[in-house]
C-alpha atoms as a PDB file:
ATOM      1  CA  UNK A   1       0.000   0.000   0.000  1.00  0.00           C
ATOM      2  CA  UNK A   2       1.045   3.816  -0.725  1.00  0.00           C
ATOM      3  CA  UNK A   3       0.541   6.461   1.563  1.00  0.00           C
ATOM      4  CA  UNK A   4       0.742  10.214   0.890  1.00  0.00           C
ATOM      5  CA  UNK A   5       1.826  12.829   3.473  1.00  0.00           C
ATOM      6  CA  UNK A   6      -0.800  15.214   4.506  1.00  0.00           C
ATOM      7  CA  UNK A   7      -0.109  18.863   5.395  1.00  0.00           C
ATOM      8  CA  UNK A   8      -1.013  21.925   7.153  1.00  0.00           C
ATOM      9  CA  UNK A   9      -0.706  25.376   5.453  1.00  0.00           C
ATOM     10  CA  UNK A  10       2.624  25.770   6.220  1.00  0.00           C
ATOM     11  CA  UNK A  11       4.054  22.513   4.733  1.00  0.00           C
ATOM     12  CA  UNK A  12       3.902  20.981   8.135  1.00  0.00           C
ATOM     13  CA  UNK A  13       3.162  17.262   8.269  1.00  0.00           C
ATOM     14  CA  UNK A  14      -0.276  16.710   9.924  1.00  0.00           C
ATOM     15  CA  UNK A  15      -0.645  12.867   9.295  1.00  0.00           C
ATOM     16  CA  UNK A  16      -0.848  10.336   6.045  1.00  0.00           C
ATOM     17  CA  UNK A  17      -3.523   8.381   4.072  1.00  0.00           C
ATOM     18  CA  UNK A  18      -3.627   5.951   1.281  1.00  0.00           C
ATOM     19  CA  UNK A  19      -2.976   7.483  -2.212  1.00  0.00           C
ATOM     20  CA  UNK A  20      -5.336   5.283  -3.373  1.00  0.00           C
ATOM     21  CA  UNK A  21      -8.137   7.211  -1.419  1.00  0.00           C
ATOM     22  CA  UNK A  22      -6.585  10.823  -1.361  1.00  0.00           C
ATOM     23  CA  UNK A  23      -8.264  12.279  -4.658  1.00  0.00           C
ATOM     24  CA  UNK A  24     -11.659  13.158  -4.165  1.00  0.00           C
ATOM     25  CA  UNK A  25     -14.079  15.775  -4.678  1.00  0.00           C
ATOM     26  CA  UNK A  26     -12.050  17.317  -1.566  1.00  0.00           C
ATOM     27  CA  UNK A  27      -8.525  16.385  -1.472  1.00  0.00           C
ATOM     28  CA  UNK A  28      -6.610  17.232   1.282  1.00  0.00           C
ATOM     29  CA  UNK A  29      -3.371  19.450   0.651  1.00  0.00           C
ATOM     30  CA  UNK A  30      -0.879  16.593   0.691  1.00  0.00           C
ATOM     31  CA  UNK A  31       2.995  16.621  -0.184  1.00  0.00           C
ATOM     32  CA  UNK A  32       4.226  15.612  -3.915  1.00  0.00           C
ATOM     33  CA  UNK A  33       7.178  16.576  -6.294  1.00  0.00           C
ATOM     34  CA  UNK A  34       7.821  17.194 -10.078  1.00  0.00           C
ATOM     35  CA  UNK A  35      10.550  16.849 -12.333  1.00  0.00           C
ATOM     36  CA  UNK A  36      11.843  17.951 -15.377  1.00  0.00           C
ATOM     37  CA  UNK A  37      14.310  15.735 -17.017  1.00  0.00           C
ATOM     38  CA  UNK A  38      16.797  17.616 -19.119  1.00  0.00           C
ATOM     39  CA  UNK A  39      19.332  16.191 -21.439  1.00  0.00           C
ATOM     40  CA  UNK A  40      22.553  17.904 -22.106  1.00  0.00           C
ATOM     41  CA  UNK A  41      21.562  19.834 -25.095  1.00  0.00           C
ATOM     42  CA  UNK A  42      19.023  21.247 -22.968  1.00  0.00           C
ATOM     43  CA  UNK A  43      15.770  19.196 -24.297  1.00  0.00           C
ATOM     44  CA  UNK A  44      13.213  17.989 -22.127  1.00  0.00           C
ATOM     45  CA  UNK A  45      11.233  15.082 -21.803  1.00  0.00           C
ATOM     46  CA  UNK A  46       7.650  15.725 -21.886  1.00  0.00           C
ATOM     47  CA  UNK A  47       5.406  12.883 -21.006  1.00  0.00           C
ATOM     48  CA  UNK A  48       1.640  12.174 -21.634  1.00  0.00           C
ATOM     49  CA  UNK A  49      -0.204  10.295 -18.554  1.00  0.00           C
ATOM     50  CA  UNK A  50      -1.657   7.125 -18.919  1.00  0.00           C
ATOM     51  CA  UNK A  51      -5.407   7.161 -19.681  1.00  0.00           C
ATOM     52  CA  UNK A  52      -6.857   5.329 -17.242  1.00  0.00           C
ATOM     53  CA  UNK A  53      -4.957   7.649 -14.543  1.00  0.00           C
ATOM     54  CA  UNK A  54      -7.516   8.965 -12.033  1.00  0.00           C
ATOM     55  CA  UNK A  55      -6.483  12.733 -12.949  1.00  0.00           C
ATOM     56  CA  UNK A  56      -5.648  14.573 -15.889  1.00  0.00           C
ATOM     57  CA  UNK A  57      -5.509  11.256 -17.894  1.00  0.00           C
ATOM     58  CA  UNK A  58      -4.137  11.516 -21.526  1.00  0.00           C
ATOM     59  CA  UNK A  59      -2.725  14.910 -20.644  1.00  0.00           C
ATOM     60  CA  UNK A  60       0.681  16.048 -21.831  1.00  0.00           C
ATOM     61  CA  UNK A  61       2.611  17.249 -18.672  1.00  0.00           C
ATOM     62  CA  UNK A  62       6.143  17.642 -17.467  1.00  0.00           C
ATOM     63  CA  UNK A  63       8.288  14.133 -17.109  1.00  0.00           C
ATOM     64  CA  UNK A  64       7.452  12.916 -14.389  1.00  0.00           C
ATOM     65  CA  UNK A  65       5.355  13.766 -10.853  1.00  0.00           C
ATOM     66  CA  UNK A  66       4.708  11.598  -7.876  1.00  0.00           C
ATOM     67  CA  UNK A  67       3.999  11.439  -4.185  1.00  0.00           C
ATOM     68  CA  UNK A  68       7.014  10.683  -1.366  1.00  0.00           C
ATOM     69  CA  UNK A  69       6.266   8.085   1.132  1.00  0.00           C
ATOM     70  CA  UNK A  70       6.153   8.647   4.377  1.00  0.00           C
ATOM     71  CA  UNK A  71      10.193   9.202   5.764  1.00  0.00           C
ATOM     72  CA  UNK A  72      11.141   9.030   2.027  1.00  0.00           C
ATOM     73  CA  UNK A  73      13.458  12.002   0.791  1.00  0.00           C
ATOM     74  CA  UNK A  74      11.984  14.223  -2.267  1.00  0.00           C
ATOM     75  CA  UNK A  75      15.493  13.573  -3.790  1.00  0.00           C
ATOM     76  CA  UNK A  76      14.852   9.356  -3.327  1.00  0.00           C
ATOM     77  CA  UNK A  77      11.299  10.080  -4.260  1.00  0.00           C
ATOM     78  CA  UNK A  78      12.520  11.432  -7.483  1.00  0.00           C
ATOM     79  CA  UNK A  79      14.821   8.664  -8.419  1.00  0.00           C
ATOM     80  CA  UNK A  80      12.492   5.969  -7.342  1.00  0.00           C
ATOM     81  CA  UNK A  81       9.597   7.343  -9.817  1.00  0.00           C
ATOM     82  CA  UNK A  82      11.842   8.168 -12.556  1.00  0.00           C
ATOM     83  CA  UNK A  83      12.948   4.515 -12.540  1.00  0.00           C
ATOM     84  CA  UNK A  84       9.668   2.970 -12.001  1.00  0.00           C
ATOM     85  CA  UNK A  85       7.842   5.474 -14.723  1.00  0.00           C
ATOM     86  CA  UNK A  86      10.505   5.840 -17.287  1.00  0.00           C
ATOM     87  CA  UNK A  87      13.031   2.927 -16.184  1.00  0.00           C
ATOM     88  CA  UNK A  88      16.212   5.988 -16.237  1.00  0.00           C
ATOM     89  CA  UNK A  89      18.353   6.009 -13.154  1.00  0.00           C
ATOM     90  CA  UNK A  90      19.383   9.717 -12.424  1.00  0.00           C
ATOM     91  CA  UNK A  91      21.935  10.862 -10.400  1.00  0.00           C
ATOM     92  CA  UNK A  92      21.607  14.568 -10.953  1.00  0.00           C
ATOM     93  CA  UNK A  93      19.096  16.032  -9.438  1.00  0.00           C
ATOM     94  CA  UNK A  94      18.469  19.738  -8.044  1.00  0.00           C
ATOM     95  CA  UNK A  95      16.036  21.768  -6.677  1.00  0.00           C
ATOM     96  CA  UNK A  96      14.442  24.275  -8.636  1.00  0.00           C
ATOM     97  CA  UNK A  97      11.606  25.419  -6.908  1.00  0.00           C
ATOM     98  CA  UNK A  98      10.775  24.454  -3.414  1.00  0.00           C
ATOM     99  CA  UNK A  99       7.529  25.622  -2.185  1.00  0.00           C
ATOM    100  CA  UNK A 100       5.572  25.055  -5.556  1.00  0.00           C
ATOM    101  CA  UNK A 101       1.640  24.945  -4.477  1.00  0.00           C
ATOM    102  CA  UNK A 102      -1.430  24.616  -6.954  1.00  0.00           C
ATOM    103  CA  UNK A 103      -4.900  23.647  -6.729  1.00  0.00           C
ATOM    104  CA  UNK A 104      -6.800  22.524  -9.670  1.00  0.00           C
ATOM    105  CA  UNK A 105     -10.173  21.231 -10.196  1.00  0.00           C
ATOM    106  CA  UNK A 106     -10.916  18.516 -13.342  1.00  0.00           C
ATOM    107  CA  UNK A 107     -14.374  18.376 -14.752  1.00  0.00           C
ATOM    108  CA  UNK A 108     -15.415  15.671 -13.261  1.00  0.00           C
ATOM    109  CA  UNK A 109     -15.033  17.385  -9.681  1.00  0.00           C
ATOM    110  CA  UNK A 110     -11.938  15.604  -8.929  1.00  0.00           C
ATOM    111  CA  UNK A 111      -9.227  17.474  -7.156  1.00  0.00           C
ATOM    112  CA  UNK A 112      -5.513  17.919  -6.864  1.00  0.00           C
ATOM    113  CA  UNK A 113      -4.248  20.208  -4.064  1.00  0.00           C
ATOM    114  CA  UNK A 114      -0.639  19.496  -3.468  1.00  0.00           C
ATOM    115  CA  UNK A 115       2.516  21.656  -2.254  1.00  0.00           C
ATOM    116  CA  UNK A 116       4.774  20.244  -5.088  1.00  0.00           C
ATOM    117  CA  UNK A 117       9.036  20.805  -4.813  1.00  0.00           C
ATOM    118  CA  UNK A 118       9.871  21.158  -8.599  1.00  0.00           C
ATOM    119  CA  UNK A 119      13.509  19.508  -9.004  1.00  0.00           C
ATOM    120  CA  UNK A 120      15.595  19.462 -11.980  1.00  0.00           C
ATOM    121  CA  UNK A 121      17.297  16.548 -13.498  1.00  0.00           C
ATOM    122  CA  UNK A 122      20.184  15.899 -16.095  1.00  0.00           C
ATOM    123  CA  UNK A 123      20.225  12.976 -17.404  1.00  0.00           C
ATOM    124  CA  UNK A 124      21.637  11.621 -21.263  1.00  0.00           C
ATOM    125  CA  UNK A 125      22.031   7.541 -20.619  1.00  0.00           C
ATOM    126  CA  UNK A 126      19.517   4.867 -21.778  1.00  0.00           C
ATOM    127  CA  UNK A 127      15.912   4.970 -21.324  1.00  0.00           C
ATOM    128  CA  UNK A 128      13.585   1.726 -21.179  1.00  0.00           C
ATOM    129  CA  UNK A 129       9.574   1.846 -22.332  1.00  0.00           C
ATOM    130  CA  UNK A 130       7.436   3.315 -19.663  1.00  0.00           C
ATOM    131  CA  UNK A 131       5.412   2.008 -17.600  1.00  0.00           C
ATOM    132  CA  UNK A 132       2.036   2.004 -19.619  1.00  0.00           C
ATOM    133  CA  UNK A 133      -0.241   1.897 -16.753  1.00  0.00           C
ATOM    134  CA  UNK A 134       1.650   5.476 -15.659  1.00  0.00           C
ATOM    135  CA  UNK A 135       2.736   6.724 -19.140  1.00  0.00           C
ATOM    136  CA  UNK A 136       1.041   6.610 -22.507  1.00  0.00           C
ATOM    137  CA  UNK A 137       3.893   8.143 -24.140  1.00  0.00           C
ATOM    138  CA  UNK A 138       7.090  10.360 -23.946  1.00  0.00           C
ATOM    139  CA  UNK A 139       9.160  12.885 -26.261  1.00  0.00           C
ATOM    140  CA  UNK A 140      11.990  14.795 -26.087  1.00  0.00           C
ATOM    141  CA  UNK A 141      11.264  18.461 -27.273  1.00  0.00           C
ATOM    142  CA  UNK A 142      13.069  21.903 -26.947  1.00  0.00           C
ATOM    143  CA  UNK A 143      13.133  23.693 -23.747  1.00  0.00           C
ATOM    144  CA  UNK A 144      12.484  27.049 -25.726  1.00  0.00           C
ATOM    145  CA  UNK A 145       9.905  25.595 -27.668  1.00  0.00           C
ATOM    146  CA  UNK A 146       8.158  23.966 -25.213  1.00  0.00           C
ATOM    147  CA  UNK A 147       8.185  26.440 -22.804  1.00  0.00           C
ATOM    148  CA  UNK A 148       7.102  29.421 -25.579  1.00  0.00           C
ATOM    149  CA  UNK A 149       4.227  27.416 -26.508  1.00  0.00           C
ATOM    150  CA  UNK A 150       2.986  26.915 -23.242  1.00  0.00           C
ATOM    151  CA  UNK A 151       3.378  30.337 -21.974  1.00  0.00           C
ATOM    152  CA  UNK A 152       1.234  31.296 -25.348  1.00  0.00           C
ATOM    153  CA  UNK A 153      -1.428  28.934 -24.470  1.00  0.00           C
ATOM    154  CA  UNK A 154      -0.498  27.390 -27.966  1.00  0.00           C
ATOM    155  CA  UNK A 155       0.283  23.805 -25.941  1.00  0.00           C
ATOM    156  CA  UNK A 156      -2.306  21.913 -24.065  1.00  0.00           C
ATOM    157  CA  UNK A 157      -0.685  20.988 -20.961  1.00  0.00           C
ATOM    158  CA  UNK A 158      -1.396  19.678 -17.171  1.00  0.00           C
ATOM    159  CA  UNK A 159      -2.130  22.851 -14.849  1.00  0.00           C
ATOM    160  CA  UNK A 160       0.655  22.123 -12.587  1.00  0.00           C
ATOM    161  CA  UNK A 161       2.735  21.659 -15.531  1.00  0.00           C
ATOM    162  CA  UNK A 162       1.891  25.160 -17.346  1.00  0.00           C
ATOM    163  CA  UNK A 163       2.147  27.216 -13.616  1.00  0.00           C
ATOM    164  CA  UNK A 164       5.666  25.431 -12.995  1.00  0.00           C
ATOM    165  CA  UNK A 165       6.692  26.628 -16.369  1.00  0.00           C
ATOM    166  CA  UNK A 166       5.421  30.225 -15.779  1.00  0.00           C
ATOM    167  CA  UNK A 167       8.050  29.972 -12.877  1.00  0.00           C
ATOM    168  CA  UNK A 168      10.882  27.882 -13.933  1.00  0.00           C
ATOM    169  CA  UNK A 169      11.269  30.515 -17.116  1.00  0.00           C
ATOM    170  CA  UNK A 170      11.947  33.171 -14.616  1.00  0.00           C
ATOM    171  CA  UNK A 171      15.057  30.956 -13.709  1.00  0.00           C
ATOM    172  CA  UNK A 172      16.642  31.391 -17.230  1.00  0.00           C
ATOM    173  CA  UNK A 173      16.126  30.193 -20.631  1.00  0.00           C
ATOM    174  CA  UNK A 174      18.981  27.590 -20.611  1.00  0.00           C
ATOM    175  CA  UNK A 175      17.658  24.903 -17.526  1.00  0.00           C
ATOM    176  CA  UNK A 176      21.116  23.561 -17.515  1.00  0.00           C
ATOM    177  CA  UNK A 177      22.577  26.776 -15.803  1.00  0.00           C
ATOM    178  CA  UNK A 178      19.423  27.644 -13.202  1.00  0.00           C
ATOM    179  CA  UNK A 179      20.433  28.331  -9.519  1.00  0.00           C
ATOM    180  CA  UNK A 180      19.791  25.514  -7.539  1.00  0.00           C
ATOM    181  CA  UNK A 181      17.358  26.501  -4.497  1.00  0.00           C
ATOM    182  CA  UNK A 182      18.144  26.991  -0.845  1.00  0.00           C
ATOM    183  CA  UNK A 183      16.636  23.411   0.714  1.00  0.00           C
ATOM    184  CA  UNK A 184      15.525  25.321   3.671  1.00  0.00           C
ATOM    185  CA  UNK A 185      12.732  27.384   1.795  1.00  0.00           C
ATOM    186  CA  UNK A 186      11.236  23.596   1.421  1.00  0.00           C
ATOM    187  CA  UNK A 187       8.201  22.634   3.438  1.00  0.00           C
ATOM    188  CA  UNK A 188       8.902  21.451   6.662  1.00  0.00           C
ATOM    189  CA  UNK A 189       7.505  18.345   6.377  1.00  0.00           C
ATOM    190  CA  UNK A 190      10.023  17.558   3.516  1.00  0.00           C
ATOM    191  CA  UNK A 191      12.634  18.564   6.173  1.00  0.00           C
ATOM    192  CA  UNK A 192      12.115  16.952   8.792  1.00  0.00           C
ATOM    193  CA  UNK A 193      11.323  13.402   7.856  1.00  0.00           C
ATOM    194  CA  UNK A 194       8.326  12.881   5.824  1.00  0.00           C
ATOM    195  CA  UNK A 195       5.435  12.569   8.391  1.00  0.00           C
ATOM    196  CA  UNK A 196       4.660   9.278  10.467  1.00  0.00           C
ATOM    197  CA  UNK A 197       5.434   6.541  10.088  1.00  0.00           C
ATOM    198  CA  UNK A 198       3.867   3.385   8.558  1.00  0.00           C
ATOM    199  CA  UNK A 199       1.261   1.873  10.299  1.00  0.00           C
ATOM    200  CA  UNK A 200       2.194  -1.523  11.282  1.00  0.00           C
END
């Protein structure tokens, strides 16, 4: 079973429940990350969710999103869902934006509300299918295009995806050279161990 870590306003941890029951109608602000996965030409890799993913499915979005477990590091979380969604193991991986927070509403009622750390990642080795029941499909594409097109409105993206971009431009328009952010403006829960633990 996954669990998700539940917060307060401020980021603090306030508890944990099963992922597989967090998005309702009235999802509680809970703790997640993003990445964007840069080669060294400076392309990204774009992916588009799974359809039968319980939000946003068959949406084009950034490369890959998730939820850390309970005690789990953002950083780990990262490189665990990057292996398990795309089958890439990353080593480099910095923090681009750490207090990231959106709430978005899908027609259907459904709701994410998540304070979501937006890390950066470099990575040019081999990459495996994807997981289909996660990922539909992936592309590589220019940063400047990509990013262009979705601050026109010219590119259907995810809602997290096209507010992260909004910020992450204001970094620079090469991702390989954007600062990487102070750790301590992250929420405190994603300081100071990642909730409670597992119930036994």
């Amino acid at each position: 079973m996954e669990y998700v870590v539940l917060l307060d306003d401020a980021g603090r941890s306030i508890g944990i429940e099963l992922k597989s029951t967090v998005h309702t109608t009235a999802t509680p602000l809970h703790l997640a990350f993003s990445a964007y996965v840069f080669d060294r030409k400076g392309n990204l890799l774009i992916t588009r969710r799974a359809l039968e993913k319980a939000t946003w499915p068959g949406v084009w979005t950034n490369s890959c999103c998730g939820h850390p477990a309970p005690n789990e590091s953002l950083e780990d979380a990262v490189r665990r869902r990057l292996n398990q969604e795309l089958g890439i193991d990353v080593d480099d991986v910095s923090l681009a934006l750490p207090f990231f927070r959106y709430r978005a509403v899908m027609a259907t009622g459904v709701v994410e509300n998540e304070i979501c750390p937006v890390f950066r990642v470099i990575y040019d080795g081999p990459q495996s299918l994807p997981d289909p029941e996660e990922v539909e499909s992936a592309e590589w594409v220019d940063w400047r295009e990509f990013s262009d097109s979705v601050l026109s409105g010219d590119r259907e993206v995810s809602p997290w995806c096209r507010e992260q971009v909004q910020q992450l431009r204001q970094l620079g328009l090469d991702p390989r050279q954007w600062p990487t952010a102070d750790a301590a403006a992250l929420p405190p829960a994603a300081r100071e161990g990642m909730g409670r633990r597992l119930p036994r």
